[in-house]
Protein backbone atom coordinates (compact mmCIF):
# COMPACT_ATOMS: atom_id res chain seq x y z
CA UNK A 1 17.99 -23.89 -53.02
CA UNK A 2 19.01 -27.47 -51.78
CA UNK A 3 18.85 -28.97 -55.07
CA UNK A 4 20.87 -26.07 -56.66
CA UNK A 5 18.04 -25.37 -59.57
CA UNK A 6 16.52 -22.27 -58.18
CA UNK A 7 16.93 -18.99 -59.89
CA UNK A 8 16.41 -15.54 -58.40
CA UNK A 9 13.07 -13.52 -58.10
CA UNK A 10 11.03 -11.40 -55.73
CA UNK A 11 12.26 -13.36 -51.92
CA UNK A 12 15.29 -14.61 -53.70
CA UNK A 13 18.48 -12.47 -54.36
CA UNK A 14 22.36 -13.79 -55.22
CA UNK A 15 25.37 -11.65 -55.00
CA UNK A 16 28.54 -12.91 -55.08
CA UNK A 17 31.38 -11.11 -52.73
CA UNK A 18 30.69 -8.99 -50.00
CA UNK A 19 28.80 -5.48 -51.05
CA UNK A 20 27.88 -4.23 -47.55
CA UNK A 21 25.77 -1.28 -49.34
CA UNK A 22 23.89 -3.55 -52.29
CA UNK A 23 23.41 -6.15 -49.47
CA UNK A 24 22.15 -3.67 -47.47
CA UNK A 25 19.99 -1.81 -49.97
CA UNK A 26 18.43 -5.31 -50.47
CA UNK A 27 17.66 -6.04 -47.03
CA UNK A 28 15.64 -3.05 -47.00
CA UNK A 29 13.67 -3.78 -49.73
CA UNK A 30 12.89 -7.53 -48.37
CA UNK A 31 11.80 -5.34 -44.74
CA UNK A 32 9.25 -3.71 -46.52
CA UNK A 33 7.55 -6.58 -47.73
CA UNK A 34 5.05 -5.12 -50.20
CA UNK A 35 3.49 -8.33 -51.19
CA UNK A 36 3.60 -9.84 -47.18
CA UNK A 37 5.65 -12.73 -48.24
CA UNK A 38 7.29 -12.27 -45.27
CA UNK A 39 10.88 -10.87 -46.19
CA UNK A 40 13.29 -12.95 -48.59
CA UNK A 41 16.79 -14.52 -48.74
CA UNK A 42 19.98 -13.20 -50.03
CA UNK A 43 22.73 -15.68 -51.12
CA UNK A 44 26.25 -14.76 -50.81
CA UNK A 45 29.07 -16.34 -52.48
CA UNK A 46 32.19 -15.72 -51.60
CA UNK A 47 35.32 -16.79 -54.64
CA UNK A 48 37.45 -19.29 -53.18
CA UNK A 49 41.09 -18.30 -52.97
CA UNK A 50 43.30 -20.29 -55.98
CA UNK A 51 45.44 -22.12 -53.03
CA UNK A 52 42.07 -23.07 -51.08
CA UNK A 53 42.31 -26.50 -52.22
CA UNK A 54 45.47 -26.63 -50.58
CA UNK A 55 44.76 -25.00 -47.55
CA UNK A 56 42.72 -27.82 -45.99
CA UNK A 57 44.12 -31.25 -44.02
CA UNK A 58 43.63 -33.83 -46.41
CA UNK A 59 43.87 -37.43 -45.78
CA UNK A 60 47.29 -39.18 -44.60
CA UNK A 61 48.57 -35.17 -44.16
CA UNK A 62 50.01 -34.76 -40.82
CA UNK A 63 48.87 -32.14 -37.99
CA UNK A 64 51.92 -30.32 -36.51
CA UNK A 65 50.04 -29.52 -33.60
CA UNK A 66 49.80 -33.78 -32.91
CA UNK A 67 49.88 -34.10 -28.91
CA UNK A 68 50.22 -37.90 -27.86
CA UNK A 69 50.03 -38.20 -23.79
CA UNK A 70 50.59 -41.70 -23.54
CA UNK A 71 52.06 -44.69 -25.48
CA UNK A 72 48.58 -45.82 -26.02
CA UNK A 73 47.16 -42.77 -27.80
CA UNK A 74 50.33 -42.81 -30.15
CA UNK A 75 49.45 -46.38 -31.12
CA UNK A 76 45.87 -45.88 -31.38
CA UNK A 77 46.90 -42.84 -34.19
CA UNK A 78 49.39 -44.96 -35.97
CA UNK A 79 46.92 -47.84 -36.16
CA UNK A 80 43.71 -45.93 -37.18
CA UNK A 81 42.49 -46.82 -40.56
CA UNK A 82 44.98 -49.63 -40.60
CA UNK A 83 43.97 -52.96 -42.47
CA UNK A 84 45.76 -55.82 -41.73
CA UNK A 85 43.84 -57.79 -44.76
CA UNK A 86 44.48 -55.22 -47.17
CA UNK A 87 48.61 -54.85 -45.79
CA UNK A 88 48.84 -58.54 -47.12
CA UNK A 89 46.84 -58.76 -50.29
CA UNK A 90 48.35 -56.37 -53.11
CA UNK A 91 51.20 -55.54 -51.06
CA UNK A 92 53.05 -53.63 -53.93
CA UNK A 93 50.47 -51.13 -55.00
CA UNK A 94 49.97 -50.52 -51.10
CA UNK A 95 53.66 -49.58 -50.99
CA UNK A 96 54.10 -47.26 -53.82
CA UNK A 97 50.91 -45.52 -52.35
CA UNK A 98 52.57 -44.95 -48.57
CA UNK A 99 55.50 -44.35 -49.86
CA UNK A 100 54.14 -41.42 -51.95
CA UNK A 101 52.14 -40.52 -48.56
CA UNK A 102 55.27 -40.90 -46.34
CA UNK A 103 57.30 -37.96 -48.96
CA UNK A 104 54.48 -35.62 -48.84
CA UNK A 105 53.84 -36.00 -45.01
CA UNK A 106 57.62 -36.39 -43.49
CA UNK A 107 58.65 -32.31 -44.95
CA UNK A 108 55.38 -31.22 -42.55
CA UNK A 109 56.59 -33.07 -39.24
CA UNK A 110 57.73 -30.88 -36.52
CA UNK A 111 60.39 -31.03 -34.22
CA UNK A 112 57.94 -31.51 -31.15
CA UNK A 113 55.83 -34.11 -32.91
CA UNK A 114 58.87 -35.94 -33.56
CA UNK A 115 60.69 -35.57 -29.99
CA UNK A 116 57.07 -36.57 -28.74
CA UNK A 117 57.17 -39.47 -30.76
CA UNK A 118 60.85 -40.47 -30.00
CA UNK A 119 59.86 -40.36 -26.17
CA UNK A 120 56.98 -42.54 -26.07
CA UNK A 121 57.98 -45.38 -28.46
CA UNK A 122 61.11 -46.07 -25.70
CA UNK A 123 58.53 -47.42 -24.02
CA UNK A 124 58.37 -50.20 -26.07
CA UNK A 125 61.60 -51.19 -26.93
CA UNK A 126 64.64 -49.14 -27.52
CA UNK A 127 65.23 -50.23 -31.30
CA UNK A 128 62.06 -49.31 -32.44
CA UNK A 129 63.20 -46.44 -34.77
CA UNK A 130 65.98 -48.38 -36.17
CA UNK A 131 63.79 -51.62 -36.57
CA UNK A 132 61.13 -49.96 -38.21
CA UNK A 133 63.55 -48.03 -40.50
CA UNK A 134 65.16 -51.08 -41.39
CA UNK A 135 62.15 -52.73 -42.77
CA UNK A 136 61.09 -50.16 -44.10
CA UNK A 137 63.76 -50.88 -47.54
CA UNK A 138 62.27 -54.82 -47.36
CA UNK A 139 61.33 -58.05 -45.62
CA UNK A 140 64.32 -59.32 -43.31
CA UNK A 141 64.47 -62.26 -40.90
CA UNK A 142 64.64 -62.34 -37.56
CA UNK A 143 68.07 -62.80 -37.60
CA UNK A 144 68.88 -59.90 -39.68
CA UNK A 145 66.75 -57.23 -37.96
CA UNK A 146 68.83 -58.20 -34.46
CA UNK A 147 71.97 -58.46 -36.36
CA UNK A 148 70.93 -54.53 -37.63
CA UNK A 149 70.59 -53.44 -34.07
CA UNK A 150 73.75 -55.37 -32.49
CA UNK A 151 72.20 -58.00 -30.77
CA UNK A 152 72.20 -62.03 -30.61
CA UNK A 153 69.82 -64.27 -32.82
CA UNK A 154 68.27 -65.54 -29.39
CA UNK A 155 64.23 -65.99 -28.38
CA UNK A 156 64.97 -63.48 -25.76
CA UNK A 157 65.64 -60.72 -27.99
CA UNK A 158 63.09 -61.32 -30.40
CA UNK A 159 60.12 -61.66 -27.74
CA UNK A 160 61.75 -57.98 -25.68
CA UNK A 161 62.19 -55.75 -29.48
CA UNK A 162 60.59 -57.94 -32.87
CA UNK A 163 56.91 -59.38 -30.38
CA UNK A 164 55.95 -55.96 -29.07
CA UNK A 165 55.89 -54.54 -32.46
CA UNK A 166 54.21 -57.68 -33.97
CA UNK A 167 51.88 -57.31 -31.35
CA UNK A 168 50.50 -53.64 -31.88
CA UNK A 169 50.49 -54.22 -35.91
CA UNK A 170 53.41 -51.88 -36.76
CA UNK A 171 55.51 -54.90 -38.20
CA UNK A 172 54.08 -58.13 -39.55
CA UNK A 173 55.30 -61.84 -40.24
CA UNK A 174 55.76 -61.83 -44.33
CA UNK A 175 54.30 -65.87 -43.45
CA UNK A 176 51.17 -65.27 -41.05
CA UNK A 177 49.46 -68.61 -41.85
CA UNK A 178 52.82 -70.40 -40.08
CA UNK A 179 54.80 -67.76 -37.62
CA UNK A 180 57.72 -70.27 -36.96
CA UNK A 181 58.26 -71.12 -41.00
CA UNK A 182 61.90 -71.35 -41.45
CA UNK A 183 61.78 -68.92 -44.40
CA UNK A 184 60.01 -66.38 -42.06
CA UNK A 185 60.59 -63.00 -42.60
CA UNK A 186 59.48 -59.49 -41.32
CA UNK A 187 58.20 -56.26 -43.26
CA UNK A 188 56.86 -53.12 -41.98
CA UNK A 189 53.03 -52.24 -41.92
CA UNK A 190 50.99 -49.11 -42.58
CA UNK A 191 50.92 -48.24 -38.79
CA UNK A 192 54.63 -48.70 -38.75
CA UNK A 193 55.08 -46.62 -41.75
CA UNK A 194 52.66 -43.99 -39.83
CA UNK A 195 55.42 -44.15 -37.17
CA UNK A 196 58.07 -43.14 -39.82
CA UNK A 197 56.24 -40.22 -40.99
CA UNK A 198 55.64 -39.08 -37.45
CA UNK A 199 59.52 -39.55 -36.96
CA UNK A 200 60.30 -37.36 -39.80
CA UNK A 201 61.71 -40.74 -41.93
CA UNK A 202 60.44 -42.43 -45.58
């Protein structure tokens, strides 16, 4: 039966659906065990339903029912499965593919998972919707993303909103090798886009 090649004979009995009385009739026949082979089996298979396939959580498809109680287990969602490496090599095919994720996933979210979401990512910085949403059209510079959100090009603003973001992997530098390159630049990661979906936003 394991290796799908056996066929039916005297212990051995396939019906597909449910027949309570031709199951049951069966049964009886296995009970009285002429030969003492001691009883049989009787396979039942049941047709799957046409939408079945669709019925199912499938990869990247968000649960409704998502409870986060603390900051920490919403970042530990957002980055599971995450791959830095793979976020900077073929960055463009990695795009298309999340962004095709991020349509199906963000007409599922729920109002709760969203307000739950909203809530806890305060706790890192205040702009973290609007920063993440930002990036999420392209690379910008440090600069730009604190110009987006009304505040000064200082250190002290990027090391409160841009570091705590860098630091749990929902934004990256677009120049990792060299962090303070002139030409730096920021762009959203997987786990940030993970964020976006939870938020209800592509």
């Amino acid at each position: 039966m394991i290796k799908g090649n056996t066929i039916e004979w005297e212990r051995i009995e396939f019906k597909e659906g449910w027949n309570p009385e031709d199951t049951i009739h069966t049964m009886c026949a296995f009970a009285n065990d002429f030969h003492n082979w001691g009883g049989g089996y009787i396979i039942t298979t049941i047709p799957a339903h046409e939408l079945a396939d669709k019925s199912f959580a499938k990869p990247n498809v968000l649960d409704n029912n998502l409870i986060f109680n603390s900051l920490e287990d919403l970042i530990r969602y957002a980055n599971q499965g995450s791959n830095q490496a793979n976020d900077q090599v073929n960055d463009q095919v990695s795009n298309q593919v999340s962004n095709q994720v991020s349509n199906q996933v963000s007409a599922q979210v729920s109002v709760q998972v969203s307000a739950q979401v909203n809530r806890l990512i305060k706790g890192l910085t205040p702009y973290v919707r609007d920063i993440l949403i930002f990036l999420n059209e392209k690379a910008y510079s440090k600069g730009e993303i604190l110009k987006q959100i009304d505040l000064s090009n200082q250190s002290k603003n990027k090391k409160r909103h841009l570091d705590p973001l860098l630091e749990i992997g929902w934004i990256n530098y677009t120049i990792p090798e060299n962090p303070k390159d002139r030409n730096q630049t920021y762009k959203i990661t997987e786990s940030g886009k993970r964020i976006l979906s939870l938020l209800g936003k592509e």
